[in-house]
Every structure is written in C-alpha cells, then in structure tokens.
C-alpha atoms as a PDB file:
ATOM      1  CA  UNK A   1     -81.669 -21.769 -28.480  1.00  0.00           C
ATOM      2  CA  UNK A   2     -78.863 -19.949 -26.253  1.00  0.00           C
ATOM      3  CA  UNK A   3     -77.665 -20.503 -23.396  1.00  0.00           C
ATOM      4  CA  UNK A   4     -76.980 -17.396 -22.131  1.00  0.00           C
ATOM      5  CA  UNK A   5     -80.114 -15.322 -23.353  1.00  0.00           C
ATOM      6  CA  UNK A   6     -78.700 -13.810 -26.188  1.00  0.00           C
ATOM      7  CA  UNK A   7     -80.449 -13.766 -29.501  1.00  0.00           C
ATOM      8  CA  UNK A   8     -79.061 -14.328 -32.816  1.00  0.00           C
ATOM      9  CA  UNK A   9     -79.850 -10.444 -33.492  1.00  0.00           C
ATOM     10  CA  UNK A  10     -77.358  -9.364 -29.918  1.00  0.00           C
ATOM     11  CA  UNK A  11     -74.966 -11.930 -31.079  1.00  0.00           C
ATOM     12  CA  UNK A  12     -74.638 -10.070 -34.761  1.00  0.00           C
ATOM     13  CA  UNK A  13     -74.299  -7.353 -33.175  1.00  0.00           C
ATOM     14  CA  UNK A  14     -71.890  -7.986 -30.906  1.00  0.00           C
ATOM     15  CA  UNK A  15     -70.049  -8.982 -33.899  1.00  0.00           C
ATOM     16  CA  UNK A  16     -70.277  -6.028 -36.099  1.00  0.00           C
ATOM     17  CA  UNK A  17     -69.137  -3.691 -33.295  1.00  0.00           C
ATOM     18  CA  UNK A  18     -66.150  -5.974 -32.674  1.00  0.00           C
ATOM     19  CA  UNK A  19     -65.427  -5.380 -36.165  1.00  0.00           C
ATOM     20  CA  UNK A  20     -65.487  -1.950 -35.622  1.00  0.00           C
ATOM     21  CA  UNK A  21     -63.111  -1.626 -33.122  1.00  0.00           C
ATOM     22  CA  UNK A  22     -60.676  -4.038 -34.700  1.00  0.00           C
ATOM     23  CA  UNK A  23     -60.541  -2.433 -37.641  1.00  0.00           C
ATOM     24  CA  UNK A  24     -60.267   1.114 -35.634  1.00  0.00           C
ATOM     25  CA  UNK A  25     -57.373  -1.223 -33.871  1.00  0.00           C
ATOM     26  CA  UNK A  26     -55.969  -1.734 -37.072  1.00  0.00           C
ATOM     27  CA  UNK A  27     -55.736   1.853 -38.742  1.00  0.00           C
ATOM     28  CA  UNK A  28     -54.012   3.073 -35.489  1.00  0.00           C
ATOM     29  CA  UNK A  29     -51.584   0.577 -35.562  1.00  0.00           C
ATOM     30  CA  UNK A  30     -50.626   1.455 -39.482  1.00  0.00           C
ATOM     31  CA  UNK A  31     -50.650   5.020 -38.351  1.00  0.00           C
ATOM     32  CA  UNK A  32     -47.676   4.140 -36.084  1.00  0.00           C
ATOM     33  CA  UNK A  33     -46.020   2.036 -38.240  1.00  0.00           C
ATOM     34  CA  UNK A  34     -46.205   4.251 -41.167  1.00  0.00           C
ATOM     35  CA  UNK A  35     -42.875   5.569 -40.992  1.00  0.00           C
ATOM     36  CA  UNK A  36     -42.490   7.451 -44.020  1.00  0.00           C
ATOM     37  CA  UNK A  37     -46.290   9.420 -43.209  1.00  0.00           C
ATOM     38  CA  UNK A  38     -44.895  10.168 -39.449  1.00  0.00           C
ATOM     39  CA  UNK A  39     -41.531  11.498 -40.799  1.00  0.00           C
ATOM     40  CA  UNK A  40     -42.684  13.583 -43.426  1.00  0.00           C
ATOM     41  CA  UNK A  41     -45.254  14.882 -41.008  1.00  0.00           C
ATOM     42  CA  UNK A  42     -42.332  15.983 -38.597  1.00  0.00           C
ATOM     43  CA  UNK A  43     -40.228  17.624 -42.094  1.00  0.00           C
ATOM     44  CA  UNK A  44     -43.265  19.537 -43.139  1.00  0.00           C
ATOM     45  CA  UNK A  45     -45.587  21.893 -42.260  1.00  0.00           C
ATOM     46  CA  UNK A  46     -49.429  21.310 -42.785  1.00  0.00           C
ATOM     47  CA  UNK A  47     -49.198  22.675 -46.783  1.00  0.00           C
ATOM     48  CA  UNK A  48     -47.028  20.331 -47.260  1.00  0.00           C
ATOM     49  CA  UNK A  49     -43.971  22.722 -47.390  1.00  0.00           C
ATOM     50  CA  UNK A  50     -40.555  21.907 -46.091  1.00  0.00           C
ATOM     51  CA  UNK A  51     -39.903  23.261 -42.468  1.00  0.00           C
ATOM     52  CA  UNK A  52     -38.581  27.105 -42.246  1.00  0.00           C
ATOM     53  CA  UNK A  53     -36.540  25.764 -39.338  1.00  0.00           C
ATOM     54  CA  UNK A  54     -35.051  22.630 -40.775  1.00  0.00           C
ATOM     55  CA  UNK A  55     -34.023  24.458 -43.815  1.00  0.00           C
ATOM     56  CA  UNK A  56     -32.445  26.879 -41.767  1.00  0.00           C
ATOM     57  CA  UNK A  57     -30.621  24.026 -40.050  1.00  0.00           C
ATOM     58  CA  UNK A  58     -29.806  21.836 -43.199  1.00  0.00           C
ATOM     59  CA  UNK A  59     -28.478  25.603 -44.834  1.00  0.00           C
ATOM     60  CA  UNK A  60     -25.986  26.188 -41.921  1.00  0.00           C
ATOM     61  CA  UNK A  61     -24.600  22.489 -41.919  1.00  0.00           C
ATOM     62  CA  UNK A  62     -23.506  22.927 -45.242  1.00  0.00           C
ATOM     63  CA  UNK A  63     -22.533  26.351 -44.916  1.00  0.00           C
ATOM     64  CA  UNK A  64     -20.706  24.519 -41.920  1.00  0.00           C
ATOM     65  CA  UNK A  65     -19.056  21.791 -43.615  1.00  0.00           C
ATOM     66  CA  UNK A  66     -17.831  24.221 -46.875  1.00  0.00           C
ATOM     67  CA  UNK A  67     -16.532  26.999 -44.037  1.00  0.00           C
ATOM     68  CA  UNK A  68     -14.111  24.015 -42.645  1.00  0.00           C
ATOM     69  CA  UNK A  69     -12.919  22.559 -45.629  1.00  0.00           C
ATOM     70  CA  UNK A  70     -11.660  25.603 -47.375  1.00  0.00           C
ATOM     71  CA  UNK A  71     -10.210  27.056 -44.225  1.00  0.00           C
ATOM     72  CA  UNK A  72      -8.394  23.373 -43.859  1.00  0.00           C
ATOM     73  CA  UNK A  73      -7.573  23.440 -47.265  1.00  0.00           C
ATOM     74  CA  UNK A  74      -5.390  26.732 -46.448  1.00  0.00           C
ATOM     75  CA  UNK A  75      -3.888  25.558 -43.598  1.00  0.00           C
END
C-alpha cells in the first residue's frame, strides 16, 4: 500500500512524535516570549521575594533623587 515501506502503524508514529516536538517547539517559544514570567524571574529570587540587591539599588535612587532636590532647593 506504500511506497516507501512504511506501514500505517510507522507513519502514526512518525506523527505523534512530530507532535511532540512541536508542541516542545511551542512551550519554548512562549517561554521566551513571556515577558512578564522572564522579568519577574530576573526581580525575584526563587520564593518569590523581591531582590536584596535591587532593593538596595531602588532605596539609594530615591535616597539619591530626595538628597539633590533639597540640597537644590537651598541653593
């Protein structure tokens, strides 16, 4: 019934494992284009808590930003 020697069971098969790896194809691509996932992965640690080292950062910018504007507000 083929012409290439390959049953109706390889051919299903075939299919079902190129499922598999589109679908594998797929949920890597979301993963990449899931912005919002990738940056609150980068702003968090793994318990879901906010970066001791960004806070640190985001505390000195506005410590920062309040320093200069009173001293330019006296000057």
């Amino acid at each position: 019934m083929s012409t290439n020697g390959t049953g109706p069971d390889q051919l299903e098969a075939d299919i079902e494992r190129q499922r598999e790896e589109l679908a594998a194809t797929i949920d890597q691509l979301h993963a990449k284009l899931d912005v919002k996932a990738r940056v609150k992965d980068g702003v968090t640690t793994a318990d879901g808590k906010p970066r001791p080292d960004l806070v640190a950062a985001a505390v000195a910018v506005v410590a920062l930003t309040v320093g200069l504007l009173v001293w330019r507000r006296r000057h």
